[in-house]
PDB file of N, CA and C in Angstrom:
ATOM      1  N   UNK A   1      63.929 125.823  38.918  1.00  0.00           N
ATOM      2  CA  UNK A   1      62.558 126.241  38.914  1.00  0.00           C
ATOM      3  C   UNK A   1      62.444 127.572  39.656  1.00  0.00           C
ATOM      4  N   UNK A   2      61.907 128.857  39.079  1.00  0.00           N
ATOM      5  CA  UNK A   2      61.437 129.716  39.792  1.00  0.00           C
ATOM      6  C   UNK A   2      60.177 129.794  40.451  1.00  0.00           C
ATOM      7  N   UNK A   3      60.243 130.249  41.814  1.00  0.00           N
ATOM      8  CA  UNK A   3      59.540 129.371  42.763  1.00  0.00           C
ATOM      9  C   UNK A   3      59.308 131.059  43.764  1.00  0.00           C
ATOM     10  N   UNK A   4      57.917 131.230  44.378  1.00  0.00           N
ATOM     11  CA  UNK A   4      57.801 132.099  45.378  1.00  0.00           C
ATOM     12  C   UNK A   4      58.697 131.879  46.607  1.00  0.00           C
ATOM     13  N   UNK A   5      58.651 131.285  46.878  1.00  0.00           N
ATOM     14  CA  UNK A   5      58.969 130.645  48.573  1.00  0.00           C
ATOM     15  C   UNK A   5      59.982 129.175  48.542  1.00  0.00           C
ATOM     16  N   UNK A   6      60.602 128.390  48.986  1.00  0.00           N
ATOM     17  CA  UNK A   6      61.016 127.190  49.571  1.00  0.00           C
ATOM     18  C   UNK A   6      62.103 127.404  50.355  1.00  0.00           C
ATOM     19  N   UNK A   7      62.175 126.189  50.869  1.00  0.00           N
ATOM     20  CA  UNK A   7      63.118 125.878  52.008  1.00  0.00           C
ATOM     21  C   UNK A   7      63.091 124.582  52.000  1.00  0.00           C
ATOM     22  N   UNK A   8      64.316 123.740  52.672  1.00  0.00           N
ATOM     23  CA  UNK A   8      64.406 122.502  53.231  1.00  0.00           C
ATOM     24  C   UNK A   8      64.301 122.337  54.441  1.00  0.00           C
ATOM     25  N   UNK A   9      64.001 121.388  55.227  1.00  0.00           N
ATOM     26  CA  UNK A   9      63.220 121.595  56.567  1.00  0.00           C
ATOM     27  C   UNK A   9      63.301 120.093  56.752  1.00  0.00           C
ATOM     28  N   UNK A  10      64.225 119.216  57.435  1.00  0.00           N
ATOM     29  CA  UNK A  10      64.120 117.902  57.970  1.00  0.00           C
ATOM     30  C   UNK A  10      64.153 116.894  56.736  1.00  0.00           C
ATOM     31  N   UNK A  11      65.088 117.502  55.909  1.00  0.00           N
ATOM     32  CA  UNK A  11      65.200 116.701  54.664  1.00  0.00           C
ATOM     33  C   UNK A  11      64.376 116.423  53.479  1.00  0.00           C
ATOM     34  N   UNK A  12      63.364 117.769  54.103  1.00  0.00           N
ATOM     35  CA  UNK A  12      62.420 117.947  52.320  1.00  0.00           C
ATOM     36  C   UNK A  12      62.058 119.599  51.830  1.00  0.00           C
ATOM     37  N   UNK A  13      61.865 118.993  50.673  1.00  0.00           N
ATOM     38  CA  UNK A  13      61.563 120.616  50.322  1.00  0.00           C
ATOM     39  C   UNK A  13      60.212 120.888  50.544  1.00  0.00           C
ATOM     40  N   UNK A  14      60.084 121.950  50.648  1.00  0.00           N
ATOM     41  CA  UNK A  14      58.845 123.184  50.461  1.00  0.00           C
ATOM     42  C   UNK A  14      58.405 123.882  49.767  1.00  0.00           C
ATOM     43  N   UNK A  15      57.846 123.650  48.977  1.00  0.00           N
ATOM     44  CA  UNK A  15      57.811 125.413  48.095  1.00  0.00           C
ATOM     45  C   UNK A  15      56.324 125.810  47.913  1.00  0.00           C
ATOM     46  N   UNK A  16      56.360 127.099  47.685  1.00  0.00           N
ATOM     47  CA  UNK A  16      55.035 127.798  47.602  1.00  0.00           C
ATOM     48  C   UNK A  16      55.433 128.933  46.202  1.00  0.00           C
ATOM     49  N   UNK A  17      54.415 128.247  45.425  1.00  0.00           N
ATOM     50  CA  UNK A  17      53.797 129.447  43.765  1.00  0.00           C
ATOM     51  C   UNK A  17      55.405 129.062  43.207  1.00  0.00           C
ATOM     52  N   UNK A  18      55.443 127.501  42.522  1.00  0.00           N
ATOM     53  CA  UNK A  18      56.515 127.355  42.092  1.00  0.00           C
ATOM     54  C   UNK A  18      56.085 126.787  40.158  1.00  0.00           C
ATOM     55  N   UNK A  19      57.368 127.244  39.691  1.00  0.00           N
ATOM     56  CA  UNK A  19      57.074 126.360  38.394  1.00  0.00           C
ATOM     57  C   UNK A  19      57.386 127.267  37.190  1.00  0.00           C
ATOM     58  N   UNK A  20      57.074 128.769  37.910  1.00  0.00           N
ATOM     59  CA  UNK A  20      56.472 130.454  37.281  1.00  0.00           C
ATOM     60  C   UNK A  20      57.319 130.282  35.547  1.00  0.00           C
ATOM     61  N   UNK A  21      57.027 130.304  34.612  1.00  0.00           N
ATOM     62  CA  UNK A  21      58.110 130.708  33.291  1.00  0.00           C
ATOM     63  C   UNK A  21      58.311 132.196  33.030  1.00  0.00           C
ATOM     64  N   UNK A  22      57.879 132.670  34.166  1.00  0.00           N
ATOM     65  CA  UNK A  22      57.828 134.544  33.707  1.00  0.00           C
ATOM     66  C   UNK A  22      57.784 134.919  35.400  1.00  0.00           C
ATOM     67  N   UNK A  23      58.439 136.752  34.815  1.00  0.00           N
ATOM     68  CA  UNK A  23      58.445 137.318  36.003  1.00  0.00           C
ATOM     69  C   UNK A  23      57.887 138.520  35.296  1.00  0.00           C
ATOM     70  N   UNK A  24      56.948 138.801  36.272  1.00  0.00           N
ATOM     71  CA  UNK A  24      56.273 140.214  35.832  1.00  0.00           C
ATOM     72  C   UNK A  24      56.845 141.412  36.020  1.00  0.00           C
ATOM     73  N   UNK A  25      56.972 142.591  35.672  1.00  0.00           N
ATOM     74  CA  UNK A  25      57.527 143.544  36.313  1.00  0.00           C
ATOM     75  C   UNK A  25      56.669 145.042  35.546  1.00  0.00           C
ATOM     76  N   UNK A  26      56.088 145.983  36.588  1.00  0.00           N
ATOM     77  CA  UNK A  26      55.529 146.916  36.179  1.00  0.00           C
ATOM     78  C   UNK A  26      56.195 148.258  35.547  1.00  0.00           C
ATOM     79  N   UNK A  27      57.614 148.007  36.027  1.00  0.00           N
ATOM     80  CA  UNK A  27      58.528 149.143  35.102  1.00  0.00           C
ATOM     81  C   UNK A  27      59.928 149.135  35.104  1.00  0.00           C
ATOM     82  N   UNK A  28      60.589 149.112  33.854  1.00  0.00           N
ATOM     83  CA  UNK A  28      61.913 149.309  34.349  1.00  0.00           C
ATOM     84  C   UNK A  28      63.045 150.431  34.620  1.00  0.00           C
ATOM     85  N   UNK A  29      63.886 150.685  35.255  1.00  0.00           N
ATOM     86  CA  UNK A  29      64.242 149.420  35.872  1.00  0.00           C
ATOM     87  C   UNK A  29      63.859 149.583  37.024  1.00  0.00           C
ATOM     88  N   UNK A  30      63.442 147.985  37.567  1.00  0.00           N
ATOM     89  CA  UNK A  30      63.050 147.710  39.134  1.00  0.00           C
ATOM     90  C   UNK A  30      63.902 146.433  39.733  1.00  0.00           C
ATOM     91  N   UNK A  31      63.749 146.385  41.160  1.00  0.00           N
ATOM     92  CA  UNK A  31      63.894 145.593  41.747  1.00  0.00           C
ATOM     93  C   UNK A  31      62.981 144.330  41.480  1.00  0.00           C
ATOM     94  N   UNK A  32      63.683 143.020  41.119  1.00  0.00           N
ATOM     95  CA  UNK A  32      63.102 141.324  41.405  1.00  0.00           C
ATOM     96  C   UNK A  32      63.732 141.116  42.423  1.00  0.00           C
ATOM     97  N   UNK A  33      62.664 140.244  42.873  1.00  0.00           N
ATOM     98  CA  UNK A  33      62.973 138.876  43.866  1.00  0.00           C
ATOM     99  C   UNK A  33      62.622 138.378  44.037  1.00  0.00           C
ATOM    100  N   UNK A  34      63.365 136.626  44.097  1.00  0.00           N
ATOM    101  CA  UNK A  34      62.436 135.691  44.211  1.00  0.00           C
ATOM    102  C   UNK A  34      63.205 134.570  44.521  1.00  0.00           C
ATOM    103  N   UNK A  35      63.236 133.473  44.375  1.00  0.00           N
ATOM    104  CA  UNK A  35      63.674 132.168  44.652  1.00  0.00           C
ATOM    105  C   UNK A  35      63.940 131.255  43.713  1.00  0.00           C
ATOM    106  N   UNK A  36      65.025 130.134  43.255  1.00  0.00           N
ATOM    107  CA  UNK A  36      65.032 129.255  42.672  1.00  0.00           C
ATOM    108  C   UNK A  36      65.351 128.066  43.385  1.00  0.00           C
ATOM    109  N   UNK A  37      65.033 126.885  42.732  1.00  0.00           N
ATOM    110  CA  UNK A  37      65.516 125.857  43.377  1.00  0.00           C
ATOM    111  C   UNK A  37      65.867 124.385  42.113  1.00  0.00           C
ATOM    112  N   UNK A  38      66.798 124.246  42.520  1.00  0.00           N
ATOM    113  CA  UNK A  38      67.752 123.382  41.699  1.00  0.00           C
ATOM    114  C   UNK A  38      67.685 122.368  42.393  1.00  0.00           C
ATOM    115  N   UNK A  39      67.777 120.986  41.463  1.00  0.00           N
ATOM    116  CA  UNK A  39      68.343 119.771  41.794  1.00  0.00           C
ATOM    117  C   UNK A  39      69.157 119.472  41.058  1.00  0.00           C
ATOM    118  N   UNK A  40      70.398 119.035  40.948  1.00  0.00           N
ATOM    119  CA  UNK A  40      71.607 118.533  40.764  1.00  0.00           C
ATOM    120  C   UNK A  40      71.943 116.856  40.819  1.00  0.00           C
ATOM    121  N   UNK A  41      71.531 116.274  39.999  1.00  0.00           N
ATOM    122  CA  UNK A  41      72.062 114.833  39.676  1.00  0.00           C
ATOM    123  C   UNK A  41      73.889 114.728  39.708  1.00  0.00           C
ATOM    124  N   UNK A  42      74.082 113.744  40.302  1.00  0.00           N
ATOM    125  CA  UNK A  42      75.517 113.575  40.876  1.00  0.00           C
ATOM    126  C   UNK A  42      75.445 112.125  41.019  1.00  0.00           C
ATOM    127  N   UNK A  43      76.629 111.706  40.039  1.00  0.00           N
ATOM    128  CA  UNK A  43      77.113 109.985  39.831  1.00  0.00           C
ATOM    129  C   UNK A  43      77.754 109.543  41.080  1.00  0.00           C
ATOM    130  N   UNK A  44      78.299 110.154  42.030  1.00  0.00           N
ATOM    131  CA  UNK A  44      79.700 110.033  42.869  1.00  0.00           C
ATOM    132  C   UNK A  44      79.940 111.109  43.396  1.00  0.00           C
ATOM    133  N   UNK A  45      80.029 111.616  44.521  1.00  0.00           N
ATOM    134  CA  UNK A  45      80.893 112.831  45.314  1.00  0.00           C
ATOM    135  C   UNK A  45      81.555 112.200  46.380  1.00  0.00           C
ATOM    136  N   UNK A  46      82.550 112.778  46.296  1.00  0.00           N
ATOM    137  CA  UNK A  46      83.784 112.193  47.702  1.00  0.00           C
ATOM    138  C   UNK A  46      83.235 112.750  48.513  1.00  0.00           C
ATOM    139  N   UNK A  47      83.712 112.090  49.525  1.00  0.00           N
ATOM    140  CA  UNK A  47      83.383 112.402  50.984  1.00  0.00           C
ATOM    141  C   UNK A  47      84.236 112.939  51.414  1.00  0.00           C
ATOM    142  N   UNK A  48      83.704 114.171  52.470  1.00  0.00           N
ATOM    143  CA  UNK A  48      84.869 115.041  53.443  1.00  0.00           C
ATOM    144  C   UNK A  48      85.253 115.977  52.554  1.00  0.00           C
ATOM    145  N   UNK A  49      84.666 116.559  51.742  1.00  0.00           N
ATOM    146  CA  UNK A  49      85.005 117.066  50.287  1.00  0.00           C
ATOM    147  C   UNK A  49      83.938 118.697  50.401  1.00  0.00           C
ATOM    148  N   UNK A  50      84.759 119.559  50.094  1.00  0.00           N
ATOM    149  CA  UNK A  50      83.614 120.841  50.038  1.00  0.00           C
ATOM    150  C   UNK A  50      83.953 121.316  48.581  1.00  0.00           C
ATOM    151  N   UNK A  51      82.777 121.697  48.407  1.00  0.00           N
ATOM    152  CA  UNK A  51      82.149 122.077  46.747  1.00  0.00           C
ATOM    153  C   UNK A  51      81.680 123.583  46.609  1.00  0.00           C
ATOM    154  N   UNK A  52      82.500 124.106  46.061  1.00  0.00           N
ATOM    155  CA  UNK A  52      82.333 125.810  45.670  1.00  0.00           C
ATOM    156  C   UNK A  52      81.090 125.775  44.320  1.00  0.00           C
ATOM    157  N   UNK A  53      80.447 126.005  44.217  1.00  0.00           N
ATOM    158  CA  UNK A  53      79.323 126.206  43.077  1.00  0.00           C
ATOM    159  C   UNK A  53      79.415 128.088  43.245  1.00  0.00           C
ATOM    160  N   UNK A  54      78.851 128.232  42.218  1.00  0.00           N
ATOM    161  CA  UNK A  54      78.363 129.700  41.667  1.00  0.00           C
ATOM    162  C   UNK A  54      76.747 129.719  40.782  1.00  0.00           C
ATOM    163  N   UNK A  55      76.233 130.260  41.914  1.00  0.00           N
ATOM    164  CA  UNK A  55      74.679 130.558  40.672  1.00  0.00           C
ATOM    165  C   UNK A  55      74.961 132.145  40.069  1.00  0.00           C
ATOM    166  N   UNK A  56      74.369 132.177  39.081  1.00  0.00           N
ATOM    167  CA  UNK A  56      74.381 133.357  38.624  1.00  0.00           C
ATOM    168  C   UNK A  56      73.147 133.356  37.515  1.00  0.00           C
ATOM    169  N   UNK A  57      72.388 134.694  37.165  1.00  0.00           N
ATOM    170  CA  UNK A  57      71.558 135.016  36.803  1.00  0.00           C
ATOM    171  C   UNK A  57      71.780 135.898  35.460  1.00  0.00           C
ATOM    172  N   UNK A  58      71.635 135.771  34.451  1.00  0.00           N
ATOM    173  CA  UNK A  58      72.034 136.554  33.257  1.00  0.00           C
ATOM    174  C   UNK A  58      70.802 136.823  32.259  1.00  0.00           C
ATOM    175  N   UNK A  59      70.763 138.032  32.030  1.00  0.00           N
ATOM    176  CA  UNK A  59      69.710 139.044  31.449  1.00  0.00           C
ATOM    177  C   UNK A  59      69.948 138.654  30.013  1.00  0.00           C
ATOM    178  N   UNK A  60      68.940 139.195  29.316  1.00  0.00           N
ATOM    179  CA  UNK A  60      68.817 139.057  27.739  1.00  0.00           C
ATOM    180  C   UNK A  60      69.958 139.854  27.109  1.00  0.00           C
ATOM    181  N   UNK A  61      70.565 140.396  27.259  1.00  0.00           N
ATOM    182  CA  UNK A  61      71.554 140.999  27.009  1.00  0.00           C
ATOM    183  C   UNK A  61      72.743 140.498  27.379  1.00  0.00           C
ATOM    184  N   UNK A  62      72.809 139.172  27.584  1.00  0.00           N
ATOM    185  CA  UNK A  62      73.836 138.339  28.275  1.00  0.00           C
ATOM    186  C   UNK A  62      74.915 138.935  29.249  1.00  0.00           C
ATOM    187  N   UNK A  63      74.205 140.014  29.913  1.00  0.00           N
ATOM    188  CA  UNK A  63      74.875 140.574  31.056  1.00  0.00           C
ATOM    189  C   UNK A  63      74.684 139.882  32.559  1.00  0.00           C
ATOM    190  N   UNK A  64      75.677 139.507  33.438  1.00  0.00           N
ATOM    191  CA  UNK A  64      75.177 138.793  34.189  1.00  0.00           C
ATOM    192  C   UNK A  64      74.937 140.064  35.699  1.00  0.00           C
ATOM    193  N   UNK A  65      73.568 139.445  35.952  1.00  0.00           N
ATOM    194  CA  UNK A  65      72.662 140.524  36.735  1.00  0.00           C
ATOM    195  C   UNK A  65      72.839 140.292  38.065  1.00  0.00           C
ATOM    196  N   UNK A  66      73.029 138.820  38.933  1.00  0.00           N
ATOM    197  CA  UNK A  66      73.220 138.372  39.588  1.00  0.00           C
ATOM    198  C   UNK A  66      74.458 136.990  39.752  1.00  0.00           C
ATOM    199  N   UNK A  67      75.259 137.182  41.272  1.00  0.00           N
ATOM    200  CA  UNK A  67      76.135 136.053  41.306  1.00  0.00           C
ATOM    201  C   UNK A  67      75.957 135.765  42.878  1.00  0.00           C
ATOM    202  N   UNK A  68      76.330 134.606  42.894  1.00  0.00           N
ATOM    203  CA  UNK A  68      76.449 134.356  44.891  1.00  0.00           C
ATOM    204  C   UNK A  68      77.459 132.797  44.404  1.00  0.00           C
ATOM    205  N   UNK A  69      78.241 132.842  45.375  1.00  0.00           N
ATOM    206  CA  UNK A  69      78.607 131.357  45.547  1.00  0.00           C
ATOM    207  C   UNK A  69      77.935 130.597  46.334  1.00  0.00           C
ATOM    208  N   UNK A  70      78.042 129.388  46.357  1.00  0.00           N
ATOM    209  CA  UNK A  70      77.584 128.192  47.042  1.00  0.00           C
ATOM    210  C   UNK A  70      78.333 127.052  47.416  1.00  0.00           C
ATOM    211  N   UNK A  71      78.576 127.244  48.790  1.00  0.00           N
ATOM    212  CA  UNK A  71      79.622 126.472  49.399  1.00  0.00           C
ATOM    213  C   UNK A  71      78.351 125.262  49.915  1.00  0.00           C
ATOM    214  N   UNK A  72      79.051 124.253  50.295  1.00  0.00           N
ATOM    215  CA  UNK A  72      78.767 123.089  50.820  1.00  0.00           C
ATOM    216  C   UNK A  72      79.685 121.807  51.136  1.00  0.00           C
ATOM    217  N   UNK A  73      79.393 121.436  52.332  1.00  0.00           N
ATOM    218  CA  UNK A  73      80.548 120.357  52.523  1.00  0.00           C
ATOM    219  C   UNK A  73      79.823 118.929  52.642  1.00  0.00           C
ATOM    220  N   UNK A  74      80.276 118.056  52.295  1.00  0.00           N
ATOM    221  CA  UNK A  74      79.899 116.222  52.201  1.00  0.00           C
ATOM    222  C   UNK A  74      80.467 115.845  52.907  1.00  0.00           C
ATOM    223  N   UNK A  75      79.668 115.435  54.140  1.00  0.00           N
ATOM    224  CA  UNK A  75      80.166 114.224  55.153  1.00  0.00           C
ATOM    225  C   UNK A  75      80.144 113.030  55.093  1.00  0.00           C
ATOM    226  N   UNK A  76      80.477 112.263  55.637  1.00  0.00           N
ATOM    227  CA  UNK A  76      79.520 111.037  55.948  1.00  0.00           C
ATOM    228  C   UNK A  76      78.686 110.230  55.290  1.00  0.00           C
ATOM    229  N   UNK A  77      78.780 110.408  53.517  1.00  0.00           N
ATOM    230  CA  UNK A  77      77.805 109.933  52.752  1.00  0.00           C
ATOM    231  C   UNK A  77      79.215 109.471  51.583  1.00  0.00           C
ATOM    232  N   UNK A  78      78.998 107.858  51.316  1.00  0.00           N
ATOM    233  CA  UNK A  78      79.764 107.448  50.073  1.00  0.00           C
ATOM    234  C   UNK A  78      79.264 108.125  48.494  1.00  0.00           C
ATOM    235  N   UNK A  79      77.855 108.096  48.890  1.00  0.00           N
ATOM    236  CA  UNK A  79      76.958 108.227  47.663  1.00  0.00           C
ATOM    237  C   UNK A  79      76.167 109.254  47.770  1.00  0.00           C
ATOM    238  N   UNK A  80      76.245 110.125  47.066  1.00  0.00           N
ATOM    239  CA  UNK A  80      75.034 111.417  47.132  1.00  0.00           C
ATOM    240  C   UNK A  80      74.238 111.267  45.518  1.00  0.00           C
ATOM    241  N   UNK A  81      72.694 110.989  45.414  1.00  0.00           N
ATOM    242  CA  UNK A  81      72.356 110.793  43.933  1.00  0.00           C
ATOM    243  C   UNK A  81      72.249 112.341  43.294  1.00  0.00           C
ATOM    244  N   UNK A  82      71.311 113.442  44.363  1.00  0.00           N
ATOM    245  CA  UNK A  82      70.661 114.723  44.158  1.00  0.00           C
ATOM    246  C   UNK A  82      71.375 115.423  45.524  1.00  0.00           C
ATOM    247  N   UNK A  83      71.512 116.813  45.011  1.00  0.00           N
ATOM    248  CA  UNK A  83      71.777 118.044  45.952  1.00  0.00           C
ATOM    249  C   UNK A  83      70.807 119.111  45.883  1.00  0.00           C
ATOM    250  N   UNK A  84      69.766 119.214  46.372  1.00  0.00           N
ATOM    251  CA  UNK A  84      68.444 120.365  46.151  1.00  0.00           C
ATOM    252  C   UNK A  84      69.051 121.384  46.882  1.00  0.00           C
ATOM    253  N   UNK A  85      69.050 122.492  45.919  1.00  0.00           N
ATOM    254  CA  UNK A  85      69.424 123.939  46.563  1.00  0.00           C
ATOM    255  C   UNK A  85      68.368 124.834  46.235  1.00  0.00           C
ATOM    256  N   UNK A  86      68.380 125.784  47.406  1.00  0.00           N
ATOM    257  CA  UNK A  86      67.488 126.942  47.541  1.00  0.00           C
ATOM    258  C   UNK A  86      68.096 128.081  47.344  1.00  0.00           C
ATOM    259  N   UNK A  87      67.861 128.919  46.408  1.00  0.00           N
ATOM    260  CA  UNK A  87      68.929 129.765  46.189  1.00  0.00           C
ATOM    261  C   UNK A  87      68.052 131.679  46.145  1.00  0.00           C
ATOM    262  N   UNK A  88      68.426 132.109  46.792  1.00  0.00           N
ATOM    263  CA  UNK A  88      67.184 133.411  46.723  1.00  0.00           C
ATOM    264  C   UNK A  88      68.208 134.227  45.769  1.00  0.00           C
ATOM    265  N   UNK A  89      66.833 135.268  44.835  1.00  0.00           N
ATOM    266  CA  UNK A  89      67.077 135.974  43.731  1.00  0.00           C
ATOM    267  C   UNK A  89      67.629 137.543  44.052  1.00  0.00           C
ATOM    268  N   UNK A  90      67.723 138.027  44.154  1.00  0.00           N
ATOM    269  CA  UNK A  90      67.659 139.666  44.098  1.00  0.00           C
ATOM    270  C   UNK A  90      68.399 140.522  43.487  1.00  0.00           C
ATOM    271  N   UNK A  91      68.089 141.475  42.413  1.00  0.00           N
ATOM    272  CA  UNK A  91      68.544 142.572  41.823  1.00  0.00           C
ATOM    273  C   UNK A  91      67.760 142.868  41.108  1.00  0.00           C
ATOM    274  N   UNK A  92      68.694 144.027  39.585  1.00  0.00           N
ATOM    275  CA  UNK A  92      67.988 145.078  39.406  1.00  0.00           C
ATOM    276  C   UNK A  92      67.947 144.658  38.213  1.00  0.00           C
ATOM    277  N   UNK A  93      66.371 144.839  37.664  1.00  0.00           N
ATOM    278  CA  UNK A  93      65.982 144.330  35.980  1.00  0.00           C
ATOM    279  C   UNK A  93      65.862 145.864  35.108  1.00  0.00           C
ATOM    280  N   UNK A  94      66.673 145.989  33.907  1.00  0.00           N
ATOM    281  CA  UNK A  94      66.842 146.944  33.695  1.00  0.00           C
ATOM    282  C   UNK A  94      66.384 146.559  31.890  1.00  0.00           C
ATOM    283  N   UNK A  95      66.036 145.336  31.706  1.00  0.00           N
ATOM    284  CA  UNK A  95      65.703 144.820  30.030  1.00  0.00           C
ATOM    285  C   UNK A  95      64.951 143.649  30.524  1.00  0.00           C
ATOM    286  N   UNK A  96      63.866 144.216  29.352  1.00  0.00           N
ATOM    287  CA  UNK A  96      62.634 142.506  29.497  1.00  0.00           C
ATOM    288  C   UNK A  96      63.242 141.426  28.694  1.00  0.00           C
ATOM    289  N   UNK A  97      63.221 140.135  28.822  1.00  0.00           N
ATOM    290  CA  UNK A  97      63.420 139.310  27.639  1.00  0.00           C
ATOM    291  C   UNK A  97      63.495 138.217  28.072  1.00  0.00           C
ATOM    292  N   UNK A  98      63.983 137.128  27.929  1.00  0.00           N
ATOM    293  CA  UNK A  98      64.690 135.775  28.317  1.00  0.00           C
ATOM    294  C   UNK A  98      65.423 135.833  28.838  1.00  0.00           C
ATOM    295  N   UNK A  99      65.761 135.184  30.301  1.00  0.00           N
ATOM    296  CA  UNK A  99      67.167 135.306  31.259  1.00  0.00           C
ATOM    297  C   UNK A  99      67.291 133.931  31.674  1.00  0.00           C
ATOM    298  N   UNK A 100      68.299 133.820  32.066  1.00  0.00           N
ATOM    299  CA  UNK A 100      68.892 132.474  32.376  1.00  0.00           C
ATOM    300  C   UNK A 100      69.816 132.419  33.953  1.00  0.00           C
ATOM    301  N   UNK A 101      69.056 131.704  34.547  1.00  0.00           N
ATOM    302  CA  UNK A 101      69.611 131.397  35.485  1.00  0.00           C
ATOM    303  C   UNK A 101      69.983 129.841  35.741  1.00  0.00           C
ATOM    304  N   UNK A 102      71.955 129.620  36.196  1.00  0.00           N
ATOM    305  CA  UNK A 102      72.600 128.821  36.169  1.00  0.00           C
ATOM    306  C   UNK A 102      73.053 128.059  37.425  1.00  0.00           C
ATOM    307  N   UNK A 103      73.602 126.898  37.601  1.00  0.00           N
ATOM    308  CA  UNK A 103      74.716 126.869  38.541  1.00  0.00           C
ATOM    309  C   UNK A 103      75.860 126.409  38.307  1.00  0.00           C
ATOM    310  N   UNK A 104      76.885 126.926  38.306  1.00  0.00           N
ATOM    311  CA  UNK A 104      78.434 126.444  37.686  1.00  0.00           C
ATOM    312  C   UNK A 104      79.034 125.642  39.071  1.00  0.00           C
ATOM    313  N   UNK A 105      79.649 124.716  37.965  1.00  0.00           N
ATOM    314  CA  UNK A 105      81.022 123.923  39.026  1.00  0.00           C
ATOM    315  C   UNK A 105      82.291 124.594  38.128  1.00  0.00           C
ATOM    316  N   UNK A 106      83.076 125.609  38.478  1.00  0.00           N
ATOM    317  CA  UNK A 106      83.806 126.030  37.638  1.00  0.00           C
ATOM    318  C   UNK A 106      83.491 126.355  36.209  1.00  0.00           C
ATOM    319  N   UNK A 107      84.338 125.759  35.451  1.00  0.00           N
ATOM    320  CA  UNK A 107      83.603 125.797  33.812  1.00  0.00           C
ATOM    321  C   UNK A 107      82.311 125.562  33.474  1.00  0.00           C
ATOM    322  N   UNK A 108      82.515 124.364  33.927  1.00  0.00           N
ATOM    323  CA  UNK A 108      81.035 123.413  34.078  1.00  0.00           C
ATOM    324  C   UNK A 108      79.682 123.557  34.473  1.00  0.00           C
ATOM    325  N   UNK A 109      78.809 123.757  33.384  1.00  0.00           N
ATOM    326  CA  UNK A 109      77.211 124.377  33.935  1.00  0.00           C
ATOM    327  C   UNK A 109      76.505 123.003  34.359  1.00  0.00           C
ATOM    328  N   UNK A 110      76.501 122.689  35.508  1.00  0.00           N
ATOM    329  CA  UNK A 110      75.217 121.966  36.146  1.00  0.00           C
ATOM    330  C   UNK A 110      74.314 121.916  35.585  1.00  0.00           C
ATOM    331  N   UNK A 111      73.308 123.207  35.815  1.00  0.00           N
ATOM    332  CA  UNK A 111      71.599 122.865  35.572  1.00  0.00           C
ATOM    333  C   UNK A 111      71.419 124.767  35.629  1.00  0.00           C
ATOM    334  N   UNK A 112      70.403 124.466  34.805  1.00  0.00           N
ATOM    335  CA  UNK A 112      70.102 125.866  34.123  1.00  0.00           C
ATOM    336  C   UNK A 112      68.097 125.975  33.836  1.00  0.00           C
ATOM    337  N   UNK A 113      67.830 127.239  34.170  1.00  0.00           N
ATOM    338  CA  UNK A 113      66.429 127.563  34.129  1.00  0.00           C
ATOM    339  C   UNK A 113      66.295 128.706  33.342  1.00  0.00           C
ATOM    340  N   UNK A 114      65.829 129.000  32.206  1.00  0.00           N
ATOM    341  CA  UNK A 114      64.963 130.201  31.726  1.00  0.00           C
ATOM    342  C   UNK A 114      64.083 130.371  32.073  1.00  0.00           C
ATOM    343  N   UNK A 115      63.398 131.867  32.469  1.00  0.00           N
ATOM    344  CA  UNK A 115      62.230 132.614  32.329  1.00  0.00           C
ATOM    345  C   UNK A 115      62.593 133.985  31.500  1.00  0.00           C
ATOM    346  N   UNK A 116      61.103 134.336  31.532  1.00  0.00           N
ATOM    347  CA  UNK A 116      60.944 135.734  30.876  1.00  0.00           C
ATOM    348  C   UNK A 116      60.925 136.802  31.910  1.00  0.00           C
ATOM    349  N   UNK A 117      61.249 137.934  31.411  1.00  0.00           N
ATOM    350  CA  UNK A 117      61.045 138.735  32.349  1.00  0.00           C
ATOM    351  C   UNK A 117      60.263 140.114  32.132  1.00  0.00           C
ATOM    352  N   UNK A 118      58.848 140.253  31.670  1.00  0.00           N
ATOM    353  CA  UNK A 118      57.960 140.716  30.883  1.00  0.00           C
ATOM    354  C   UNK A 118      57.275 141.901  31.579  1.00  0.00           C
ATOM    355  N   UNK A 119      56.579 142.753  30.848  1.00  0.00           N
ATOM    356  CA  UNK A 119      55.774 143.496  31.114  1.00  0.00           C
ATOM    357  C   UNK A 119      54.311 143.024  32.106  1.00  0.00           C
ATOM    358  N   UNK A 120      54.143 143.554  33.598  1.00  0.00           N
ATOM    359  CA  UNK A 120      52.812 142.955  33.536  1.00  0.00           C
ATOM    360  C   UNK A 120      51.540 143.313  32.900  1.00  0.00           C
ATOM    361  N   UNK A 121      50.735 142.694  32.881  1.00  0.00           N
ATOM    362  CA  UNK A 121      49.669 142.878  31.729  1.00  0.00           C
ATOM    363  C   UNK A 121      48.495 143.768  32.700  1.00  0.00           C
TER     364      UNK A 121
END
């Protein structure tokens, strides 16, 4: 979900101006930024176990615009159902259209969000 604002904070989320299917932008190319936040359904994760993820952000032009990894380690838990991540946006929009933002386990795409990324009106 592209989302203004969130955070986790004592084991819940937050968010503020979330849900958005579009990002406005008054010219290109400009600077976005913004926030997503993912939940991740998970059957089983080992414990004592750290998990490399990759989000990445890819433009209508299936160029990818943005990358960050995402480390995390599992303690102490047999069973994890959901992993909510907060993941902040930033770079440079240089084409309006449909973009896709992902999170990979290696090959493997997790969970995935489209928006637009449009002219503002």
């Amino acid at each position: 979900m592209l989302v203004n604002y969130a955070e986790i904070r004592d084991g819940l989320l937050y968010m503020l101006g979330g849900g958005w299917s579009f990002y406005p932008v008054y010219e290109l190319p400009c600077i976005v930024q913004s926030n997503f936040v993912f939940v991740i359904d998970a059957e089983e994760v080992k414990v004592e176990t750290r998990y490399e993820l990759v989000f990445e952000v890819i433009d209508s032009n299936n160029k990818i615009a943005y990358q960050l990894p995402i480390i995390f380690d599992v303690t102490g838990l047999n069973l994890i159902q959901r992993k909510v991540l907060v993941v902040p946006f930033w770079g440079e929009a240089s084409v309006l259209g449909i973009w896709l933002a992902r999170v990979l386990s290696g090959d493997k795409e997790l969970v995935q969000v489209s928006f637009e990324v449009r002219l503002a009106s």
